[in-house]
Protein backbone atom coordinates (compact mmCIF):
# COMPACT_ATOMS: atom_id res chain seq x y z
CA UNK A 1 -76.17 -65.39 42.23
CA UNK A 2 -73.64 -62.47 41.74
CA UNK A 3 -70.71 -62.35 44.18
CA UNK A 4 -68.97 -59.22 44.97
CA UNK A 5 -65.54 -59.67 45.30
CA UNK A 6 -62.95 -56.92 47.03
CA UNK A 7 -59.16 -57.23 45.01
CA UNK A 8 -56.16 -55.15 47.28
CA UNK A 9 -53.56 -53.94 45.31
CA UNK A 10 -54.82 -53.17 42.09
CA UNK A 11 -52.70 -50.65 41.15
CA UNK A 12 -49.99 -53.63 40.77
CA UNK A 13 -49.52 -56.03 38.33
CA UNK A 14 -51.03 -59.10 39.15
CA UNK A 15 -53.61 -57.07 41.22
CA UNK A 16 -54.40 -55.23 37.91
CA UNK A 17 -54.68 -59.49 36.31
CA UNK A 18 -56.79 -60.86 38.76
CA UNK A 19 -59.09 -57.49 39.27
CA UNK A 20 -59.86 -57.97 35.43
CA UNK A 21 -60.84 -61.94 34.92
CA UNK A 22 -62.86 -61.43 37.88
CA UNK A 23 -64.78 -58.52 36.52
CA UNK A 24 -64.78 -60.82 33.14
CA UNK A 25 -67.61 -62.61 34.81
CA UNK A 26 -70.77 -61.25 34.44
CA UNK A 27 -71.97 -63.10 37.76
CA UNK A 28 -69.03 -60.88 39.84
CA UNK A 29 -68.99 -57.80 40.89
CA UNK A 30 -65.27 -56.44 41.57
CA UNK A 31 -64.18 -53.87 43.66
CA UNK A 32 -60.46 -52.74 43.52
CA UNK A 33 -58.79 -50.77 46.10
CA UNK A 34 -54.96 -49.54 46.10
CA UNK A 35 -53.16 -46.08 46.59
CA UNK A 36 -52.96 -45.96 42.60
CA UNK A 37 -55.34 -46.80 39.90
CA UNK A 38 -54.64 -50.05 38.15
CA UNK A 39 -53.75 -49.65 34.56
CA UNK A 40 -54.03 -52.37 31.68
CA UNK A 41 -52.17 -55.04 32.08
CA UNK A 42 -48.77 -55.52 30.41
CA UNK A 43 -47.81 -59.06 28.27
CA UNK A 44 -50.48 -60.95 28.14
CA UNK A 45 -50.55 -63.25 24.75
CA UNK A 46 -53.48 -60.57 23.08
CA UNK A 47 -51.01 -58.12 23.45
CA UNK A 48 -52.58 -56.15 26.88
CA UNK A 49 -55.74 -56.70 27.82
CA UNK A 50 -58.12 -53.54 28.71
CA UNK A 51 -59.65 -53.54 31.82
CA UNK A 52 -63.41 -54.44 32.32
CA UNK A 53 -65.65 -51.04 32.39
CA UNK A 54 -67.13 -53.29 35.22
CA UNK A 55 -64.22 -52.92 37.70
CA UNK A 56 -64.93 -50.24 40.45
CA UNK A 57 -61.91 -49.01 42.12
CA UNK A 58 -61.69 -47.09 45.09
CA UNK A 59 -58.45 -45.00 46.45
CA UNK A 60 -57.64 -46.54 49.89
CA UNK A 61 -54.28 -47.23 51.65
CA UNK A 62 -54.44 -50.53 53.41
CA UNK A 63 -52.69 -48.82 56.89
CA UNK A 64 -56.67 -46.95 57.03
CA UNK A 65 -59.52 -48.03 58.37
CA UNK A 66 -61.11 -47.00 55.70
CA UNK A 67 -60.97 -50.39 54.19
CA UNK A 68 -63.47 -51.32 56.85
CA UNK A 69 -66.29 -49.25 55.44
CA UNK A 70 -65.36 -50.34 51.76
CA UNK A 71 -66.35 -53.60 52.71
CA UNK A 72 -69.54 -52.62 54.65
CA UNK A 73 -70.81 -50.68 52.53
CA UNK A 74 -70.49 -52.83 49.39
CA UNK A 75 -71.50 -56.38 50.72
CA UNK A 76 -68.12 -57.74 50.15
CA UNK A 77 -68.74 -61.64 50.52
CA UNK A 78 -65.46 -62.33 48.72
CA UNK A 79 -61.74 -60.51 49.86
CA UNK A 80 -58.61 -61.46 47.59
CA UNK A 81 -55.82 -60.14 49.51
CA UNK A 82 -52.63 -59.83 46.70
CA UNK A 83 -50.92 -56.73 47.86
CA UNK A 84 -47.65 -57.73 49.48
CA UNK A 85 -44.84 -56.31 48.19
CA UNK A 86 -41.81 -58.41 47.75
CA UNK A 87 -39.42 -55.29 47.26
CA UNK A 88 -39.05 -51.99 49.09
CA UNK A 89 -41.00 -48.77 47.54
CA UNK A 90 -39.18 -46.72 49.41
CA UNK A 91 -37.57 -47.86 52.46
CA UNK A 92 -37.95 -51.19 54.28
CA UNK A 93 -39.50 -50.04 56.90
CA UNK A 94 -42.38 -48.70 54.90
CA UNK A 95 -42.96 -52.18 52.99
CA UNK A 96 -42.86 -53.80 55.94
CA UNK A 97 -45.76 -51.02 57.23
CA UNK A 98 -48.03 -51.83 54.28
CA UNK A 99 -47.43 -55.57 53.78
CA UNK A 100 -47.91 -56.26 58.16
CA UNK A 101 -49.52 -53.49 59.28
CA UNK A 102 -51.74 -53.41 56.00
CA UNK A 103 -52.68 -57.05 55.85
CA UNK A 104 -53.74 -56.44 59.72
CA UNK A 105 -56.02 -53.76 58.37
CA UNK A 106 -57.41 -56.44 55.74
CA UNK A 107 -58.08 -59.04 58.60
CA UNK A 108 -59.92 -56.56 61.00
CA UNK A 109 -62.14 -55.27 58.49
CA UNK A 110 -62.93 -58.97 57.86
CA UNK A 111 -63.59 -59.97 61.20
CA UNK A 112 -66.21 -57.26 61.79
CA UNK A 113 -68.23 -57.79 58.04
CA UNK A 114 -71.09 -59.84 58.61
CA UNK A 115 -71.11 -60.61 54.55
CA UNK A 116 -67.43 -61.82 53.85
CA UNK A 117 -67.62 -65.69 53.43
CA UNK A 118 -64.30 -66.03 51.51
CA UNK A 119 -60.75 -64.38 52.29
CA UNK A 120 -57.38 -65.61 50.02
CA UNK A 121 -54.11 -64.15 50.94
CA UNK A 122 -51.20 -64.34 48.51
CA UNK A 123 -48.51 -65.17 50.47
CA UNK A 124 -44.98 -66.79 49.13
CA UNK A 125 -42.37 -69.99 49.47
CA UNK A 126 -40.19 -67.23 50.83
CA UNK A 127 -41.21 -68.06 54.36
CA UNK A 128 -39.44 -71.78 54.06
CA UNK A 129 -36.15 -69.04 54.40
CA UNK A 130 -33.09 -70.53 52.54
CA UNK A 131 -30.51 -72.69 54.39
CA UNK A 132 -27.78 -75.33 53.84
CA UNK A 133 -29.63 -77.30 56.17
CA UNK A 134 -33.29 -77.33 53.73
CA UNK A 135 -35.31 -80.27 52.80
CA UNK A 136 -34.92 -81.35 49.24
CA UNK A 137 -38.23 -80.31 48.74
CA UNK A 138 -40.70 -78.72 51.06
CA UNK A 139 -44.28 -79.19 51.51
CA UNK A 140 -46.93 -77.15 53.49
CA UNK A 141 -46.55 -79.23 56.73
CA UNK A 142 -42.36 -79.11 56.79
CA UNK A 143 -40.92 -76.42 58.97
CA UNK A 144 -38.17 -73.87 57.57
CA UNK A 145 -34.68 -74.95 58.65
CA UNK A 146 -33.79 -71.70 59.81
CA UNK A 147 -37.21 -69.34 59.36
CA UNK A 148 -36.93 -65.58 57.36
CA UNK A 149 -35.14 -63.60 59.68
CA UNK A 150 -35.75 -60.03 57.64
CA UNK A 151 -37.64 -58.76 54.23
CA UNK A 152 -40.22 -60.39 52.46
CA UNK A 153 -40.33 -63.64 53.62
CA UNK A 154 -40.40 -62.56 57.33
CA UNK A 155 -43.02 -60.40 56.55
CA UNK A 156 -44.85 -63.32 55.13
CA UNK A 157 -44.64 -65.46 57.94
CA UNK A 158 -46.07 -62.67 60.47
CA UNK A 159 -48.91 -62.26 57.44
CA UNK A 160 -49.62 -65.79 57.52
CA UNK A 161 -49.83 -65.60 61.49
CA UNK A 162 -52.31 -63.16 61.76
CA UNK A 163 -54.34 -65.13 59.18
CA UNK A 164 -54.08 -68.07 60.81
CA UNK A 165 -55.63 -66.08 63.82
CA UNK A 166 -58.47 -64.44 62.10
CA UNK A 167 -59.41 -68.53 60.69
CA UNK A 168 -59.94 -69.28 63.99
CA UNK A 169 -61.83 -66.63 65.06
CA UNK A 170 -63.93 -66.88 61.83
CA UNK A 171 -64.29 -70.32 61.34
CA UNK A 172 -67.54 -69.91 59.27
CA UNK A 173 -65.57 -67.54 56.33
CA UNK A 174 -63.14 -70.33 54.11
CA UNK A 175 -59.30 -68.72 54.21
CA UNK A 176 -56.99 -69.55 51.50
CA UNK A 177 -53.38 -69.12 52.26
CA UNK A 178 -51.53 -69.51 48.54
CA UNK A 179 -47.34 -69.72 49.06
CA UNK A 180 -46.24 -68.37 45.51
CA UNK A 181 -42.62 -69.18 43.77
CA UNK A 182 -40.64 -66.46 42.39
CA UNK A 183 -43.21 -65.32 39.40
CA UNK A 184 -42.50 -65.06 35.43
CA UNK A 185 -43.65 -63.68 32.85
CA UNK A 186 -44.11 -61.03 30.15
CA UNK A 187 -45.54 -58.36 32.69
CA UNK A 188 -43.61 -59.45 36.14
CA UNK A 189 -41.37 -57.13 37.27
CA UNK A 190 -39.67 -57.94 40.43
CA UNK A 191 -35.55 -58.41 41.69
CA UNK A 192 -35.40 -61.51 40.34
CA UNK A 193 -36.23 -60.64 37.07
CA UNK A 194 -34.61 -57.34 37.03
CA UNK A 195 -31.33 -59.87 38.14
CA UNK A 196 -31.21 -61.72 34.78
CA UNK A 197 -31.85 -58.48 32.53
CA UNK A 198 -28.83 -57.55 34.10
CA UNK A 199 -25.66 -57.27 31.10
CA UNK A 200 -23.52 -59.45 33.69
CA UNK A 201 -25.09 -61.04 35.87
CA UNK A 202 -23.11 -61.97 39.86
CA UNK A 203 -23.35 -64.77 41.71
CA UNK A 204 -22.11 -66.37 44.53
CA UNK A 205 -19.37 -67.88 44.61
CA UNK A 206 -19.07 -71.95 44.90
CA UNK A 207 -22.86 -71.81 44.57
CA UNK A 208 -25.64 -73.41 42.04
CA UNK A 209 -28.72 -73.11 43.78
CA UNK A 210 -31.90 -74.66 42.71
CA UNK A 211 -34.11 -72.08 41.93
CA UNK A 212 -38.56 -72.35 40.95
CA UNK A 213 -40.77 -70.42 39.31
CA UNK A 214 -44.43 -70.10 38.53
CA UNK A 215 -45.72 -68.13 35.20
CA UNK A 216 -47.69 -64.66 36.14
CA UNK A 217 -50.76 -67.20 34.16
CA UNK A 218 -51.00 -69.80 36.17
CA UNK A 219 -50.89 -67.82 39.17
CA UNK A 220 -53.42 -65.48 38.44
CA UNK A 221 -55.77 -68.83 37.30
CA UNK A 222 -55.18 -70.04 40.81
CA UNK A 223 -56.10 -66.72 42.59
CA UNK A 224 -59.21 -66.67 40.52
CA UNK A 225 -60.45 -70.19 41.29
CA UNK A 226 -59.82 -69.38 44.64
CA UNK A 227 -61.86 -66.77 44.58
CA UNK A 228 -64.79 -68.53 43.51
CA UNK A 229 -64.73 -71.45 45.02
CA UNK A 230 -63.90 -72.91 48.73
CA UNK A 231 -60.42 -73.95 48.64
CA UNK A 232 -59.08 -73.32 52.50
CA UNK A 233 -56.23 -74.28 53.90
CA UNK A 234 -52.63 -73.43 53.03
CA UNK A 235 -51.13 -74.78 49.31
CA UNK A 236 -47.51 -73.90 47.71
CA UNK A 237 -48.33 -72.98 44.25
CA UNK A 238 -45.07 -73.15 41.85
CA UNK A 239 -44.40 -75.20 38.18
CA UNK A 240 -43.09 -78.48 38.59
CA UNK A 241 -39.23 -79.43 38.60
CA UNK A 242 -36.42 -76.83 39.00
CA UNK A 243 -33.56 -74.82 37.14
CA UNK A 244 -30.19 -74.68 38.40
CA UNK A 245 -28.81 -70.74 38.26
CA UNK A 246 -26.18 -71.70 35.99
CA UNK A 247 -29.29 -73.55 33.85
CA UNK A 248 -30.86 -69.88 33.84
CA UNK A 249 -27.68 -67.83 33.04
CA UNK A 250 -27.18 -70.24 30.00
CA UNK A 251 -30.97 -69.88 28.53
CA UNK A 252 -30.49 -65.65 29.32
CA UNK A 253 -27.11 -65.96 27.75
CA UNK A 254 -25.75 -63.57 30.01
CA UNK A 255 -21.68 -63.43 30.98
CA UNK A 256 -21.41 -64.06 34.77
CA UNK A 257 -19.46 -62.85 37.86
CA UNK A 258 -18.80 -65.14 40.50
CA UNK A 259 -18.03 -63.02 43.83
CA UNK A 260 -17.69 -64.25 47.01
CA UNK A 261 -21.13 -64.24 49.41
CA UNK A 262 -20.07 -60.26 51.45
CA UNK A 263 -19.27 -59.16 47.73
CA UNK A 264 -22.49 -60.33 46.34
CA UNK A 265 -24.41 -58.15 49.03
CA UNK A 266 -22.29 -55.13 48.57
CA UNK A 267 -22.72 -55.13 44.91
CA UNK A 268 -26.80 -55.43 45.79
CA UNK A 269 -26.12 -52.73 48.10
CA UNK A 270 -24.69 -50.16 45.71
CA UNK A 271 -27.39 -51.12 43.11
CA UNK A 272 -30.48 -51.09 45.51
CA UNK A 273 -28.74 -47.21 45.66
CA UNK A 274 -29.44 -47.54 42.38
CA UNK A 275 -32.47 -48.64 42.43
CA UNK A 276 -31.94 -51.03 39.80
CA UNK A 277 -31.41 -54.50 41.78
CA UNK A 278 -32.47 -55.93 45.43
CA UNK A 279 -29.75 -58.07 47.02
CA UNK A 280 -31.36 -58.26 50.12
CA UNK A 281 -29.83 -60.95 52.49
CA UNK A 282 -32.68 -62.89 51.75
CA UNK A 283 -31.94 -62.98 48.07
CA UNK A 284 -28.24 -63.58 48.56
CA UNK A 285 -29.29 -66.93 50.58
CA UNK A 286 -31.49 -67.64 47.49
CA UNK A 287 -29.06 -67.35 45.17
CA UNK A 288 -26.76 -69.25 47.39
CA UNK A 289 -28.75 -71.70 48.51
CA UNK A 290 -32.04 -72.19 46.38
CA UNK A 291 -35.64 -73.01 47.61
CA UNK A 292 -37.75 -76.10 46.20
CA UNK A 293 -41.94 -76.76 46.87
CA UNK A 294 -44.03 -79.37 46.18
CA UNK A 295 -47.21 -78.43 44.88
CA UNK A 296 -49.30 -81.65 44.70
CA UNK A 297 -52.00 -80.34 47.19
CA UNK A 298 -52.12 -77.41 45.16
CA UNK A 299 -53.39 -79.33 42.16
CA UNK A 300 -55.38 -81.79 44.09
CA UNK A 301 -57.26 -79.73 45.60
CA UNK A 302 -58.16 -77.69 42.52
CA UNK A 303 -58.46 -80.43 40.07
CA UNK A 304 -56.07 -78.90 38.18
CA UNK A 305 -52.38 -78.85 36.38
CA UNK A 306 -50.43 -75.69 36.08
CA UNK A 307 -49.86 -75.08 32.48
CA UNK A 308 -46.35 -73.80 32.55
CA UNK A 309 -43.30 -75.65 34.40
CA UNK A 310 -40.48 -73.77 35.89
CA UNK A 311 -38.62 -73.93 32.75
CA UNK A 312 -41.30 -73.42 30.43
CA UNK A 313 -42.26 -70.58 32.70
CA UNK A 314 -38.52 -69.27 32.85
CA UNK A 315 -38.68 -69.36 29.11
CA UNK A 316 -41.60 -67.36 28.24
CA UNK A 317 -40.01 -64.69 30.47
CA UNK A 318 -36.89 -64.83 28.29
CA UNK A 319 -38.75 -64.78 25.34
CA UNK A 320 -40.78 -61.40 26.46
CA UNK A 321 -37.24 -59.62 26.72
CA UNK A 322 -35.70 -60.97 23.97
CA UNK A 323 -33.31 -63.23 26.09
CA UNK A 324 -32.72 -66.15 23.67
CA UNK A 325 -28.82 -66.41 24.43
CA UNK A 326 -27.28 -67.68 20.79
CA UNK A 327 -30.10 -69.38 19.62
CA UNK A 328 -32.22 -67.89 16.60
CA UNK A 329 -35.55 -67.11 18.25
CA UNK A 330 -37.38 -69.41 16.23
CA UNK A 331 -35.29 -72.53 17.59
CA UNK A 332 -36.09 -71.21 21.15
CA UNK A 333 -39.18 -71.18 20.69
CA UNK A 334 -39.02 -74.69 18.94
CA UNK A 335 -37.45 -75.75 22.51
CA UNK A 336 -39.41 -74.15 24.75
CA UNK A 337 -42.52 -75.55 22.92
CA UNK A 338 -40.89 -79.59 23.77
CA UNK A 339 -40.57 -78.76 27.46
CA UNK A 340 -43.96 -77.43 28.34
């Protein structure tokens, strides 16, 4: 039986990832959509993949309704919704337009398709906010100390509203919510790792937050099972354990520059002017005060173990930018190789 699956934001990344192993399957039909064409992408280990001939893409802006007839048109049984965008294009308000207003596009063409059977959202652990007052470690069912109160992460929460919404209204069509950590990786390119490719890199002052990642691989492996198989409810996705900032500076190698917390915004101010770095307020309370998940539902559910940890995960992206600190890179990758 061939499924035909519908990827948003191909033009991206991880869109361009996921669009491709899908289309790898002869049994699935894939049909991108995004403002841009996707391009090959960047980092993987065979040195950048090509994209399937098989992968259709269509021009559509989310914000249309154009997605609607995309999806009516082309038997869509399958949506995989990865399009937010975790940093501005060009103003706030407008990523906040495409990631709310674009998702609510996504859902309403949804609701009125009589073939989609399976919708997966990419959300993030952005919308457990960052607080003094956190849990050691949150799970799915633990409620943010003190929510996302701007950027990403409160976009993410009003995302994962309105998909909470359409599940009830659709109760026959299986939703899959996925909360990503901060990704890594050869091709991920996003403030945080812009932040440690930085020459010196600030931080806050009297802070060590505990920071998690998950590598770009393992991410795109969950989206994909996911997308072929019946996984609904809402799972945190992120490598087990954590690094400590001043763990991460020491593996990057990079000089630091403690500042005080209405410093550390100012400098992200005069760099998002930049464009070069994104101190939102949101990141300064992640760099201040870190963000830990548990993911054991995650790999329950999916019979599964992520391959990388945070630090092996953390590593690899190092490794892609030649961020080995002192060490010769064949003892890095001698170290990296005992902790994953």
């Amino acid at each position: 039986m061939t499924h035909t699956v519908l990827v948003t934001g191909v033009g991206r990344h991880v869109g361009a990832r996921v669009a491709a192993v899908l289309a790898g399957d002869p049994a699935v039909r894939v049909i991108g959509v995004d403002t841009v064409p996707p391009t090959s992408p960047r980092g993987e280990r065979d040195g950048g993949a090509q994209l399937p001939d098989s992968l259709e893409f269509v021009r559509v802006d989310l914000r249309s309704p154009d997605l609607a007839r995309v999806i009516a048109t082309a038997d869509i049984d399958t949506v995989v919704h990865v399009s937010l965008l975790s940093g501005p294009a060009r103003s706030r308000s407008a990523m906040k337009e495409h990631n709310v207003i674009g998702t609510m596009q996504v859902l309403a063409a949804c609701q009125r398709s009589g073939t989609v059977r399976r919708v997966v959202v990419r959300s993030t652990t952005a919308v457990y906010g960052s607080s003094p007052l956190d849990p050691a470690v949150y799970t799915e069912s633990t409620d943010p100390a003190e929510p996302p109160s701007s950027g990403y992460g409160k976009d993410a929460v009003e995302v994962e509203g309105f998909v909470r919404g359409f599940a009830r209204r659709r109760p026959d069509v299986a939703v899959t919510t996925l909360r990503f950590a901060n990704l890594m990786g050869p091709g991920v390119d996003s403030p945080l790792t812009r932040f440690f490719t930085q020459p010196v890199l600030p931080t806050v002052l009297g802070f060590d937050p505990r920071l998690q990642f998950i590598h770009e691989d393992d991410a795109v492996e969950v989206l994909r099972r996911s997308a072929t198989e019946d996984h609904p409810g809402t799972f945190n996705a992120a490598g087990s354990g954590v690094l400590l900032l001043s763990q991460c500076v020491r593996r990057a190698g990079r000089p630091t520059l403690p500042v005080p917390a209405p410093a550390f915004r100012l400098l992200g101010e005069l760099a998002r002017g930049l464009e070069r770095l994104d101190f939102s307020p949101e990141q300064v309370a992640l760099m201040s005060h870190g963000r830990a998940v548990d993911s054991t539902r995650l790999r329950a559910e999916l019979g599964w173990n992520l391959t990388y940890d945070t630090a092996s995960a953390y590593d690899d992206f190092l490794r892609s930018r030649g961020l080995t600190g002192n060490l010769p890179l064949a003892v890095f990758d001698a170290l990296a190789g005992l902790v994953r």
